[in-house]
C-alpha atoms as a PDB file:
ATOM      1  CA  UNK A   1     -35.387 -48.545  23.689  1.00  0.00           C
ATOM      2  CA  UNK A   2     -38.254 -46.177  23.280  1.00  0.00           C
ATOM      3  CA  UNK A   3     -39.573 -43.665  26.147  1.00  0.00           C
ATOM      4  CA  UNK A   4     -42.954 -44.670  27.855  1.00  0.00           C
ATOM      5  CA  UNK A   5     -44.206 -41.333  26.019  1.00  0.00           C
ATOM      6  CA  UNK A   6     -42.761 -42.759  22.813  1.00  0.00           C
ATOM      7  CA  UNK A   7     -44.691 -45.849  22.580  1.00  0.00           C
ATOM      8  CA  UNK A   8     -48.300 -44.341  23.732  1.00  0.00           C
ATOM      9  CA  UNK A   9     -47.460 -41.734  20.535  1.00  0.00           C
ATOM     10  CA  UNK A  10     -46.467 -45.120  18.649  1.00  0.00           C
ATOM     11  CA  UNK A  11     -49.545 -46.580  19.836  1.00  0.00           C
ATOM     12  CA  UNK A  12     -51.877 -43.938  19.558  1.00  0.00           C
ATOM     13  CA  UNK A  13     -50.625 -43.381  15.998  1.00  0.00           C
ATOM     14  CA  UNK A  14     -51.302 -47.125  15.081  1.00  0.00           C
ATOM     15  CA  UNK A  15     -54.703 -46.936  16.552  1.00  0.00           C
ATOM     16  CA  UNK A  16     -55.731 -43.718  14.223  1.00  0.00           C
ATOM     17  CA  UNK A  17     -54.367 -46.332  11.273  1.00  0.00           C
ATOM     18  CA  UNK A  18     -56.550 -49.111  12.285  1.00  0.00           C
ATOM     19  CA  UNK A  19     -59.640 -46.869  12.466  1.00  0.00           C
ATOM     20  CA  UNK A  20     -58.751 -45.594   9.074  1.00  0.00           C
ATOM     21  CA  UNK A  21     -58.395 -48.628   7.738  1.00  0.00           C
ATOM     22  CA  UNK A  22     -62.194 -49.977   9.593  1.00  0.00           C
ATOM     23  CA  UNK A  23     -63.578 -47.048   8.035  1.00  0.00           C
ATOM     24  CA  UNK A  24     -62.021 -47.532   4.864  1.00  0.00           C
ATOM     25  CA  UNK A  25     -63.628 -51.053   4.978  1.00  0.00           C
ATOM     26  CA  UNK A  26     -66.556 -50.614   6.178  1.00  0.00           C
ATOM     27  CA  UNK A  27     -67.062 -47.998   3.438  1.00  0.00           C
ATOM     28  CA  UNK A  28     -66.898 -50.197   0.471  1.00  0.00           C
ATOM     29  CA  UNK A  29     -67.608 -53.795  -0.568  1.00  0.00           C
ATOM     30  CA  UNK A  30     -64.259 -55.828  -1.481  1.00  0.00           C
ATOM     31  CA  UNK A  31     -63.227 -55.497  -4.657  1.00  0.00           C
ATOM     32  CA  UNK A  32     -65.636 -52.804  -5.802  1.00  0.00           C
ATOM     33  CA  UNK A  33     -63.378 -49.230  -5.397  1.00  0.00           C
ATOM     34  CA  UNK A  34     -61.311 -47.614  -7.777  1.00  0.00           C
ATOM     35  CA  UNK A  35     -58.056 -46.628  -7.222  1.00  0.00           C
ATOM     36  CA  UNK A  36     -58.427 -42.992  -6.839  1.00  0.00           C
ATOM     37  CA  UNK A  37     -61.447 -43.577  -4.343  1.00  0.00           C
ATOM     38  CA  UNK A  38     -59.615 -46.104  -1.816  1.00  0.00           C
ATOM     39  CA  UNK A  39     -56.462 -43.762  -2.116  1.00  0.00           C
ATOM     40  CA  UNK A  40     -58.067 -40.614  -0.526  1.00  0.00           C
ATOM     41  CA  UNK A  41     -60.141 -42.631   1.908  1.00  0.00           C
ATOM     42  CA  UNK A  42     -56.410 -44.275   3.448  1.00  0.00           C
ATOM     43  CA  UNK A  43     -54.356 -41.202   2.809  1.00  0.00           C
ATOM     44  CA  UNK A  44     -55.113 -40.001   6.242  1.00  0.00           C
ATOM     45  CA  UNK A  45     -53.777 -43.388   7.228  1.00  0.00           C
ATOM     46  CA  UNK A  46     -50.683 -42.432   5.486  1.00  0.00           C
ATOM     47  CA  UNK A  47     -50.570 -38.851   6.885  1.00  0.00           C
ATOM     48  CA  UNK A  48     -50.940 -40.467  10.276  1.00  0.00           C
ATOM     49  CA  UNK A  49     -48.435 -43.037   9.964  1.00  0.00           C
ATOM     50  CA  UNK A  50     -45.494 -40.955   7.892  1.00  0.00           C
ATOM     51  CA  UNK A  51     -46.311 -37.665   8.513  1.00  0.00           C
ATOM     52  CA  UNK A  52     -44.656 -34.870   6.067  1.00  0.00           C
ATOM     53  CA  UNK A  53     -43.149 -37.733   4.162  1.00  0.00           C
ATOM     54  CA  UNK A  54     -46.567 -39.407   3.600  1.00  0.00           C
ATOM     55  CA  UNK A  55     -47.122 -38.337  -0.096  1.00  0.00           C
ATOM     56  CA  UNK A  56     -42.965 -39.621  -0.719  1.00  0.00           C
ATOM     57  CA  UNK A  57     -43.452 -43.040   0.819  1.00  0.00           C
ATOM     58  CA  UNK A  58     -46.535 -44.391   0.737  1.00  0.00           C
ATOM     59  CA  UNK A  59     -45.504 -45.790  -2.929  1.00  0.00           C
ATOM     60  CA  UNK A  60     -41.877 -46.616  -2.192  1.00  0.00           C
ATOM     61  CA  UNK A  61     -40.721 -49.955  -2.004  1.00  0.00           C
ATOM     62  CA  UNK A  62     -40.764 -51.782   0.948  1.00  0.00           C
ATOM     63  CA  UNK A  63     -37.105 -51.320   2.186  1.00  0.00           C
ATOM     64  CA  UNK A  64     -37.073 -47.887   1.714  1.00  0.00           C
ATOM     65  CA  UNK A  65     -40.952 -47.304   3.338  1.00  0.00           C
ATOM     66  CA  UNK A  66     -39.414 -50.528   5.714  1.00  0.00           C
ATOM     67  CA  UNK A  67     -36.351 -47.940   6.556  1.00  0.00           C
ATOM     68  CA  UNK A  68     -37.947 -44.476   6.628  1.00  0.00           C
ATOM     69  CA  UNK A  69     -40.620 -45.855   9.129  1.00  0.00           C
ATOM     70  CA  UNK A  70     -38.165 -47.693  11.389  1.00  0.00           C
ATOM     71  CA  UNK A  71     -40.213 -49.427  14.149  1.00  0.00           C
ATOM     72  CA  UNK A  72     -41.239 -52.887  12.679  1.00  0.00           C
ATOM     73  CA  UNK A  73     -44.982 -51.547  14.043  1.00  0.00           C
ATOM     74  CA  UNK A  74     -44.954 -49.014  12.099  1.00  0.00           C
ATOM     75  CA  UNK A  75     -44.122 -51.043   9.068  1.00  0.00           C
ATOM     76  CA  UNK A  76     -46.945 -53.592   9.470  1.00  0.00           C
ATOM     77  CA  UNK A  77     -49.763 -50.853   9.889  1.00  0.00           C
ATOM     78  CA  UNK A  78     -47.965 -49.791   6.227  1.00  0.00           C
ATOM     79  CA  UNK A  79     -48.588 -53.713   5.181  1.00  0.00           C
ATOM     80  CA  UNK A  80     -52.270 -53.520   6.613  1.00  0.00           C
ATOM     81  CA  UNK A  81     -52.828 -50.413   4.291  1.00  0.00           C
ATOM     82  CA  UNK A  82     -51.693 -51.577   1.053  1.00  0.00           C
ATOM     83  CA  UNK A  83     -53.322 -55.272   2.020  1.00  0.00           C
ATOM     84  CA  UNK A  84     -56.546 -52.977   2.614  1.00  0.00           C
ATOM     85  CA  UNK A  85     -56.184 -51.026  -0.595  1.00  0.00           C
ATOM     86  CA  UNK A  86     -55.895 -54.440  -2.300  1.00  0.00           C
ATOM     87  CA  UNK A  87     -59.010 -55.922  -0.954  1.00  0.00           C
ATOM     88  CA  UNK A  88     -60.676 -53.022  -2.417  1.00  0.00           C
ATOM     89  CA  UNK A  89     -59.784 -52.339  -5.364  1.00  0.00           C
ATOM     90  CA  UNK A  90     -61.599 -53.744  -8.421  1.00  0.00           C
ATOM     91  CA  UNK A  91     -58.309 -54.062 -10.602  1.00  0.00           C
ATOM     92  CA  UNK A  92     -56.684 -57.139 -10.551  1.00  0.00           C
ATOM     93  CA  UNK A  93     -53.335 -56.236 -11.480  1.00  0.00           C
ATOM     94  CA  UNK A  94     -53.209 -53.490  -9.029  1.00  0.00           C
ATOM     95  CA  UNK A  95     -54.269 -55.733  -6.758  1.00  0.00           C
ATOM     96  CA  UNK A  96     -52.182 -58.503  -6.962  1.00  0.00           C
ATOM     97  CA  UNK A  97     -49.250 -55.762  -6.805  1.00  0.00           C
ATOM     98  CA  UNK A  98     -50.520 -54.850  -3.585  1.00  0.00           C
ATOM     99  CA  UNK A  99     -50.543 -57.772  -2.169  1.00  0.00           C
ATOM    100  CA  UNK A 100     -47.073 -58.421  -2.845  1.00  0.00           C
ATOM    101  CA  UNK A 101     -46.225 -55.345  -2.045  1.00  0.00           C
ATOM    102  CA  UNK A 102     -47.476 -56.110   1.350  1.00  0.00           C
ATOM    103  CA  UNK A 103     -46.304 -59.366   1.941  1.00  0.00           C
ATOM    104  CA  UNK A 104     -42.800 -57.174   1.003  1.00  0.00           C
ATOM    105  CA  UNK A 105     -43.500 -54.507   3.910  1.00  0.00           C
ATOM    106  CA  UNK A 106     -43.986 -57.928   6.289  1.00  0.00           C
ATOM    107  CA  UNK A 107     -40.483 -59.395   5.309  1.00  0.00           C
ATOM    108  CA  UNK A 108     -39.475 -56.270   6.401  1.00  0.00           C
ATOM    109  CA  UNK A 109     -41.304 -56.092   9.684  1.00  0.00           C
ATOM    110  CA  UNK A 110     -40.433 -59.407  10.812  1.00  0.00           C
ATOM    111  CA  UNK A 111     -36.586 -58.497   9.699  1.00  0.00           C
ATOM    112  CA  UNK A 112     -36.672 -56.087  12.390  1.00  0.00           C
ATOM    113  CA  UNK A 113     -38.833 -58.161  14.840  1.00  0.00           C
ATOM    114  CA  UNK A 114     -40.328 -61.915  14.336  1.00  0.00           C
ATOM    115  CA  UNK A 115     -42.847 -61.661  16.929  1.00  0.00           C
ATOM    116  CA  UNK A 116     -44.505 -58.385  16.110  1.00  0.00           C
ATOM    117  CA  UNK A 117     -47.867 -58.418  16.991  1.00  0.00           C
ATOM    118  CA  UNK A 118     -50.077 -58.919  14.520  1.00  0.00           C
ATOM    119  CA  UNK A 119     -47.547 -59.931  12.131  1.00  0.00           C
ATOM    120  CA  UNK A 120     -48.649 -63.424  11.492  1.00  0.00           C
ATOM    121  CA  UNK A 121     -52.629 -62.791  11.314  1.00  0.00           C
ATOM    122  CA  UNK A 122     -52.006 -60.425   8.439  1.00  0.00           C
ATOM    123  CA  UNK A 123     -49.130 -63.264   7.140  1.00  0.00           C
ATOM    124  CA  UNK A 124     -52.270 -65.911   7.669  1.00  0.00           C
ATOM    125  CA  UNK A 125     -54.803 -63.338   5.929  1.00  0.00           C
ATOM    126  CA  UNK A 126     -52.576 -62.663   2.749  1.00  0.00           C
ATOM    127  CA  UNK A 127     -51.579 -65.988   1.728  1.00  0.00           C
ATOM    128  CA  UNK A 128     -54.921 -67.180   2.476  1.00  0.00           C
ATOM    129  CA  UNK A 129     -56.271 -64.712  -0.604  1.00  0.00           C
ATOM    130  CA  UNK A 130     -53.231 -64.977  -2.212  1.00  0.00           C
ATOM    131  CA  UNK A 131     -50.791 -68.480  -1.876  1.00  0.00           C
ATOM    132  CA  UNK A 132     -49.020 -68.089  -5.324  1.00  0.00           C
ATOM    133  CA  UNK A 133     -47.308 -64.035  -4.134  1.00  0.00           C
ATOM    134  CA  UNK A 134     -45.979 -65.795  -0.500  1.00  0.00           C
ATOM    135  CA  UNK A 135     -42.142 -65.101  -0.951  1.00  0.00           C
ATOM    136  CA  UNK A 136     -40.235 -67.773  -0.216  1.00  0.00           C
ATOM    137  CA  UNK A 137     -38.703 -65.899   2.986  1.00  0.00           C
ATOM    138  CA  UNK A 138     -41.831 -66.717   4.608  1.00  0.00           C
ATOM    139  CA  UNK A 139     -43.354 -69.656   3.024  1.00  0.00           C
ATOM    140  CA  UNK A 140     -42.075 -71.514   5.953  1.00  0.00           C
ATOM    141  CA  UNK A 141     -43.631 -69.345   8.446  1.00  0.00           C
ATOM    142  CA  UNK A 142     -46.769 -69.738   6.698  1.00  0.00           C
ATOM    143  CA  UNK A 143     -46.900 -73.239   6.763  1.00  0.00           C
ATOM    144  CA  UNK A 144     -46.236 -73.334  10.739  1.00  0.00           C
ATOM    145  CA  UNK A 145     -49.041 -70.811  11.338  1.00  0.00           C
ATOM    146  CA  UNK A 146     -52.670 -72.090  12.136  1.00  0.00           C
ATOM    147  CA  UNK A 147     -55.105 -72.518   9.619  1.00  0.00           C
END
């Protein structure tokens, strides 16, 4: 069980990601970036969230980004930056890897926790944009989740 001083770091570390991603956001219109643009505005993201091992991971798959970032927090501010660098990007390949890739790093979150917060709104958000790339790990969740 983490320290109290362990989950304010945790938390203040998922609250630099979140502004990272708003600014990230807020900078372009959906589906208008190129990839080299959207990857320097979130690699601060990735610094924050990874640290030293930032430049290794942030590409990996999702078990090995899943098991190098450990807390299942952790690993859904990772799904909420490659969802984000999908929703910008103009190339729909890349894109629809992305997504996948994210709805990848939430199998992995809710492996390690099925309630963690925020979990399902990003579950709801992805499948919403993208049905046909739910796995069918979580097709079941998705169908029990509000519309």
């Amino acid at each position: 069980m983490p320290t109290r001083s362990e989950q304010d770091f945790l938390l203040a570390q998922l609250k630099a990601v979140a502004e990272a991603i708003a600014r990230a956001l807020g900078a372009r219109p959906a589906g208008s970036a190129h990839l080299e643009d959207v990857d320097r505005e979130l690699a601060e993201a990735w610094q924050t969230l990874a640290g030293p091992l930032a430049p290794a991971v942030r590409h990996a798959d999702a078990t090995t980004l899943a098991a190098v970032l450990g807390d299942p927090r952790r690993v859904l501010a990772a799904a909420e930056l490659v969802a984000t660098r999908a929703s910008l990007i103009a190339d729909d390949a890349a894109r629809r890897a992305d997504r996948a890739r994210a709805f990848a790093l939430l199998e992995q979150a809710f492996s390690r926790d099925q309630q963690v917060p925020g979990g399902d709104a990003l579950l709801r958000a992805l499948a919403d944009v993208e049905p046909s790339l739910v796995p069918p790990s979580l097709a079941r969740r998705v169908a029990q989740l509000p519309a």
